[in-house]
Protein backbone atom coordinates (compact mmCIF):
# COMPACT_ATOMS: atom_id res chain seq x y z
CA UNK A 1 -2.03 3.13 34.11
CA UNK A 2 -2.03 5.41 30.87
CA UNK A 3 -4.55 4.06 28.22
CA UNK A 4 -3.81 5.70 24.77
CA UNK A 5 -4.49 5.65 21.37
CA UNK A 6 -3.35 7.76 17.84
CA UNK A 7 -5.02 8.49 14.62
CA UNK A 8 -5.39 11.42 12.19
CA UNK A 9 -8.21 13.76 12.78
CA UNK A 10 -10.33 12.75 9.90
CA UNK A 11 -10.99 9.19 11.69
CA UNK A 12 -11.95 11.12 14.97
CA UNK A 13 -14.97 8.97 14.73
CA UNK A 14 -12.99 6.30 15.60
CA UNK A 15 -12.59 7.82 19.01
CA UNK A 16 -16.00 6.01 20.34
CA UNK A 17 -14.59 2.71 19.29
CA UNK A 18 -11.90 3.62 21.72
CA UNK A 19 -14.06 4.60 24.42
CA UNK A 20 -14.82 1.03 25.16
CA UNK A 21 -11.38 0.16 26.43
CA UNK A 22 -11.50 3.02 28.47
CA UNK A 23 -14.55 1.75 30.09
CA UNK A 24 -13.79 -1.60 30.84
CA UNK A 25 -9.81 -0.61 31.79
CA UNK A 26 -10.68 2.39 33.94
CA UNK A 27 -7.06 3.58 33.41
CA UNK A 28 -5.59 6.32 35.71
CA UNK A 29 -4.98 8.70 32.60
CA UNK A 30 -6.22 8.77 28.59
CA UNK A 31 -3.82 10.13 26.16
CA UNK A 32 -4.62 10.21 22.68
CA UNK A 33 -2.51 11.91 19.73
CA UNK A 34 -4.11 13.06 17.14
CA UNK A 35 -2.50 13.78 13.55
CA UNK A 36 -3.25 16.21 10.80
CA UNK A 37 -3.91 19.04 13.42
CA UNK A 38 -2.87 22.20 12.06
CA UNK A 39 -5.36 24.93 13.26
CA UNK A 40 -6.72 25.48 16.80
CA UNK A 41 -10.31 25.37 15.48
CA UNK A 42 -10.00 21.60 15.16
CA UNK A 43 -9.98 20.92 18.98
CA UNK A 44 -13.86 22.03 18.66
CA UNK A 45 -14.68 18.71 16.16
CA UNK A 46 -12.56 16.79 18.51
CA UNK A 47 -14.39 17.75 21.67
CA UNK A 48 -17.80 15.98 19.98
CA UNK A 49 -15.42 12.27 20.29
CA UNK A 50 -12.47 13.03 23.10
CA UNK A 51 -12.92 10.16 26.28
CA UNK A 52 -14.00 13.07 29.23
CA UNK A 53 -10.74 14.11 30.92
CA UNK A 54 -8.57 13.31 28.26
CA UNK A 55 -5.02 14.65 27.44
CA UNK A 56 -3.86 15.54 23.85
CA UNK A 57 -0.90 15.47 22.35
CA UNK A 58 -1.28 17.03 18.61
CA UNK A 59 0.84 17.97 15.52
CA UNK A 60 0.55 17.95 11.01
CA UNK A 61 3.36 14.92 10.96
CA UNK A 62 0.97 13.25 8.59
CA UNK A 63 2.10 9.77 9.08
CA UNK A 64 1.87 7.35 11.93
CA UNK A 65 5.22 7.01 13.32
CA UNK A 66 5.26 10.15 14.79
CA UNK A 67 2.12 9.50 16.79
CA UNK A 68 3.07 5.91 17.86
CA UNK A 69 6.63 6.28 18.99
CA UNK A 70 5.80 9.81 21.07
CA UNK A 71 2.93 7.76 22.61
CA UNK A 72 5.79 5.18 23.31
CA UNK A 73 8.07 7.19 24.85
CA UNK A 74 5.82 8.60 27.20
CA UNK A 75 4.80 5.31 28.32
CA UNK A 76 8.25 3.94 28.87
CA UNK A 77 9.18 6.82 30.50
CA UNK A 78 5.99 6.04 33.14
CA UNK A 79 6.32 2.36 33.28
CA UNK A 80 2.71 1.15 33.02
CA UNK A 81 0.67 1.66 30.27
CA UNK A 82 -1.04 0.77 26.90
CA UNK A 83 -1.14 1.71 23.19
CA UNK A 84 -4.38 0.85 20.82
CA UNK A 85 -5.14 1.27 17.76
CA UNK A 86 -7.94 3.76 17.51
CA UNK A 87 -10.15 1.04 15.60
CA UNK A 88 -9.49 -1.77 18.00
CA UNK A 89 -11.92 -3.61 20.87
CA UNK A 90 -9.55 -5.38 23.48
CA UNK A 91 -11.21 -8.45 24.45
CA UNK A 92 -13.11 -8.68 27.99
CA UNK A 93 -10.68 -11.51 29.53
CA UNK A 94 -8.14 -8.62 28.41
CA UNK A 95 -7.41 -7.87 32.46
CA UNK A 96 -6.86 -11.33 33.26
CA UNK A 97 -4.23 -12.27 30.25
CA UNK A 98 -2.91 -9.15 31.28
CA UNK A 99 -2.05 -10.91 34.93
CA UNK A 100 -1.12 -13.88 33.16
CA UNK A 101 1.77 -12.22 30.71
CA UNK A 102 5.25 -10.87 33.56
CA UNK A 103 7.10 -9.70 30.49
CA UNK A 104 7.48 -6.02 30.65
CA UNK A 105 6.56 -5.22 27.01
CA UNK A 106 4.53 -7.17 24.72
CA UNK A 107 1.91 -6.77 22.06
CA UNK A 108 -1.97 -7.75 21.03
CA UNK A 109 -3.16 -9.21 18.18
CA UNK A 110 -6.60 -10.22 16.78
CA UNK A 111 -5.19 -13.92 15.35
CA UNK A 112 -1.94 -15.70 15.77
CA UNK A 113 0.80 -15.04 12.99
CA UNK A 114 1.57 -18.16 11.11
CA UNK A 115 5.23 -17.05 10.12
CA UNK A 116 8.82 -18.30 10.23
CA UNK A 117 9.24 -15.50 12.22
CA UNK A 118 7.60 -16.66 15.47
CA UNK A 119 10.00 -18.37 17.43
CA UNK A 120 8.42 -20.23 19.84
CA UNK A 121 4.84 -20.15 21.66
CA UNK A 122 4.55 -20.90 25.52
CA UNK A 123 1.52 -21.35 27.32
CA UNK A 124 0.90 -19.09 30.65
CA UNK A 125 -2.31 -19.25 32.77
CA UNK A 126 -4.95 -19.56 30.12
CA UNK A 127 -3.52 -18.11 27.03
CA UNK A 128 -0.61 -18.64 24.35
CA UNK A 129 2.23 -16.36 24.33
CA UNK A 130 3.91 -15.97 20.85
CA UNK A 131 7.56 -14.75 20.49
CA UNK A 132 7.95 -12.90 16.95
CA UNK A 133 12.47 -12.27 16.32
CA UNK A 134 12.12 -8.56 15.11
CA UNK A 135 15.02 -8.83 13.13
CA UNK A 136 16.23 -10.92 9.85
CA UNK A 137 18.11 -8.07 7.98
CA UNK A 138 19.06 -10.18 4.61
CA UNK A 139 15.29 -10.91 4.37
CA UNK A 140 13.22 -10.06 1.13
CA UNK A 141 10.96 -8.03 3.70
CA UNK A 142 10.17 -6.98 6.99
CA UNK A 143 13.85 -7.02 7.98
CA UNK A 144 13.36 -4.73 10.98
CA UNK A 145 10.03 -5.35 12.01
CA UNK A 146 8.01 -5.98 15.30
CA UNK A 147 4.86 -8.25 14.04
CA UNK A 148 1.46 -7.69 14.84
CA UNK A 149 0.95 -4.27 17.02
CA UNK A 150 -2.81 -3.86 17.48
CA UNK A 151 -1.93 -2.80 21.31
CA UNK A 152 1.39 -2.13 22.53
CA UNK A 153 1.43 -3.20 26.42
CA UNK A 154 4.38 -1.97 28.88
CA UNK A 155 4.66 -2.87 32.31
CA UNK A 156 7.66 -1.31 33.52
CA UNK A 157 9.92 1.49 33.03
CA UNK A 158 11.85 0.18 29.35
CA UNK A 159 14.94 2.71 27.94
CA UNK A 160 13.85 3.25 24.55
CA UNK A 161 15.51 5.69 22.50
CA UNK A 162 12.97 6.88 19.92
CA UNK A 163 14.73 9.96 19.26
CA UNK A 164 16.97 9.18 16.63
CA UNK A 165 14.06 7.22 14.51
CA UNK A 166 11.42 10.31 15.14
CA UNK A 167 14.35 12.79 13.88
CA UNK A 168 15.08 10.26 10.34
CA UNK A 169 11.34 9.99 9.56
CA UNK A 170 10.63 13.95 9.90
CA UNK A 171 13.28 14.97 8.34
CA UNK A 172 11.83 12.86 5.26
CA UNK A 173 9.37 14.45 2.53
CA UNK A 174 5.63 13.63 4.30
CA UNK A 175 5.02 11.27 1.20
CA UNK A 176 7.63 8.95 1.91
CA UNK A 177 7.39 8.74 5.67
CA UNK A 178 3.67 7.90 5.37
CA UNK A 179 4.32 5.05 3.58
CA UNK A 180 6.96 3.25 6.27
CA UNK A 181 5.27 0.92 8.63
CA UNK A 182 5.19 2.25 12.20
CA UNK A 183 5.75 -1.67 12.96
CA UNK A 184 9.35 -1.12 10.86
CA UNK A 185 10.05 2.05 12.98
CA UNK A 186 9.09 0.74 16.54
CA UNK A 187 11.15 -2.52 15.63
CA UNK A 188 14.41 0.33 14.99
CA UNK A 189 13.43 1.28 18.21
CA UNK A 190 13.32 -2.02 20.18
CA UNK A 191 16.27 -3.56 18.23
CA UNK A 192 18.63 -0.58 19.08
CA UNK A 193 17.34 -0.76 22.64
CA UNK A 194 18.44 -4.63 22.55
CA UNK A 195 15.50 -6.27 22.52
CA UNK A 196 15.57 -9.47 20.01
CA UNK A 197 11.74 -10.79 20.41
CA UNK A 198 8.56 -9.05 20.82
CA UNK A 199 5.93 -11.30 23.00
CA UNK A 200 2.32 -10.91 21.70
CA UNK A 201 -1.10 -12.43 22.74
CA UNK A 202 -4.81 -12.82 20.54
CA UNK A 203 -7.04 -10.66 23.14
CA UNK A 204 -8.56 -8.04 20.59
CA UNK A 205 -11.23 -7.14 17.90
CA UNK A 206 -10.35 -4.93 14.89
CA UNK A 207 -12.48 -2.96 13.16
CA UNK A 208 -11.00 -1.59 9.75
CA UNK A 209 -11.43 1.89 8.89
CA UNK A 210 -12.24 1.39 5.43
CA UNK A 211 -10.91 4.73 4.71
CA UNK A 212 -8.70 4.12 1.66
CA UNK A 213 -10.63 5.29 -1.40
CA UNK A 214 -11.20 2.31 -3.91
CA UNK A 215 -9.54 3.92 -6.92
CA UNK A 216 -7.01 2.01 -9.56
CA UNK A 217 -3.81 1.69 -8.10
CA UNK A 218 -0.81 2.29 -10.04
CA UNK A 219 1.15 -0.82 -8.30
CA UNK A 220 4.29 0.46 -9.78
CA UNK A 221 4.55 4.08 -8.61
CA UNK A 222 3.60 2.79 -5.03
CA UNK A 223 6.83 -0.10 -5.29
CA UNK A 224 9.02 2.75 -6.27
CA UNK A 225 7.94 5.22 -3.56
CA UNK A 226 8.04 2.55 -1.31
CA UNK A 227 11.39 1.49 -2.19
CA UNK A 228 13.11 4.74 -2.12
CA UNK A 229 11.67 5.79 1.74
CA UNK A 230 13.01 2.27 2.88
CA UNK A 231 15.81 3.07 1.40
CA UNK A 232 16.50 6.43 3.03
CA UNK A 233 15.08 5.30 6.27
CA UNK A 234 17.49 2.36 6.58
CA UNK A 235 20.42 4.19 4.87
CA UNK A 236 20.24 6.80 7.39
CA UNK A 237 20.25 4.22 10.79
CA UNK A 238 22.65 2.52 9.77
CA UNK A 239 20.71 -0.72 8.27
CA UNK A 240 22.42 -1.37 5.05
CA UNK A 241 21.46 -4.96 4.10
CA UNK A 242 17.86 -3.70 3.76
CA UNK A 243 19.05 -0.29 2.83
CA UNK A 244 21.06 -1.87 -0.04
CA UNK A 245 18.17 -4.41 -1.28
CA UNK A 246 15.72 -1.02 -1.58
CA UNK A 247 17.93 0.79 -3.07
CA UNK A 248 18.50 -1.95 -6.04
CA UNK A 249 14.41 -2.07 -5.98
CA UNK A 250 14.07 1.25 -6.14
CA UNK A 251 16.74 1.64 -9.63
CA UNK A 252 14.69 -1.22 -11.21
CA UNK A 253 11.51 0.05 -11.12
CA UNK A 254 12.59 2.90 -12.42
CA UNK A 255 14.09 2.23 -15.04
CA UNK A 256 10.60 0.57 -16.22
């Protein structure tokens, strides 16, 4: 099995919060992508935190997509393996829910989601499977989305094209990719590869990075930048309801 994880360099830290999945999974390979990495000099600070043995996959993206859906891919590609966030502790009866859950993809989360969005909930073995539908296009938000994503678990060899969603966000200015979800961009991903519901299971521990510097916000600059990379991003797949409805929120802020 391939354990992995992503974050940008200056949360490298973060690294020994990952280590602890690695020791109680024992996985066959570690993988971690790291952002932000533009000079060779940096693998020396990331030495201090890398799991021994590790394999890195680096590049200056600058926002989390790119990270996530190469991780992904690689992972699909193998058919067995596991995504976590670099601030996340999978819970010790992890291993067992993990026998419990035969779908071939599904997803961890710290609490159940209480949202119109989950479908249904079945019970297997000794835990609750939720079903979240990833899409609802004429939504006021989250129309392409994949619901909570703390770990990202596959099980068998899954085509998923990320190709086409990696080329729309790089070919964006930095600013406005940072700001899409990677939960909007891996839902692209599963939707075009046909998949209507994500599974997901409460077997995990976050611990926020608390990175974000508390400064004033200026809520109305961060609608309109938000607005106008939805707007390209779904404009350029092909998602026009939600393409449309950012668009129209993008004009009216600003015209403030």
């Amino acid at each position: 099995m391939i354990l992995a994880t992503y974050l940008p360099i200056f949360r490298a830290h973060e690294l020994r919060i990952f280590q602890k999945n690695v020791e109680m999974l024992r996985p066959d390979q570690v993988l971690v992508c790291v952002d932000y990495f533009f000079d060779e000099r940096q693998r020396d600070m990331l030495r201090l935190y890398l799991p021994p043995g590790a394999s890195l996959i680096v590049g200056n993206w600058r926002n989390r997509t790119s990270c996530l859906l190469r991780l992904v891919d690689v992972i699909a590609r193998e058919g067995d393996g596991l995504v976590v966030d670099s601030d996340v502790v999978l819970a010790g009866e992890f291993p067992e829910i993990n026998r419990w859950v035969e779908e071939p993809l599904y997803h961890v989360a710290e609490a159940p989601w209480r949202h119109r969005r989950v479908v249904r909930v079945e019970r297997r073995g000794g835990v609750d499977v939720y079903y979240w539908r990833i899409k609802a296009l004429w939504s006021r938000y989250m129309q392409v989305f994949v619901g909570p994503k703390l770990a990202v678990r596959i099980k068998k060899r899954l085509l998923l094209d990320v190709k086409p969603v990696l080329d729309v966000v790089e070919s964006m200015d930095p600013l406005l990719a940072s700001v899409i979800a990677d939960e909007t961009t891996l839902g692209v991903v599963y939707d075009r590869a046909g998949i209507a519901e994500v599974p997901f299971v409460v077997a995990c521990r976050h611990y926020p990075h608390g990175s974000y510097p508390k400064a004033p916000e200026d809520r109305a600059l961060r609608k309109r930048i938000y607005a106008k990379a939805l707007w390209l991003f779904f404009r350029r797949l092909g998602y026009w309801p939600p393409a449309l409805r950012y668009l129209l929120t993008y004009v009216a802020q600003s015209l403030r």
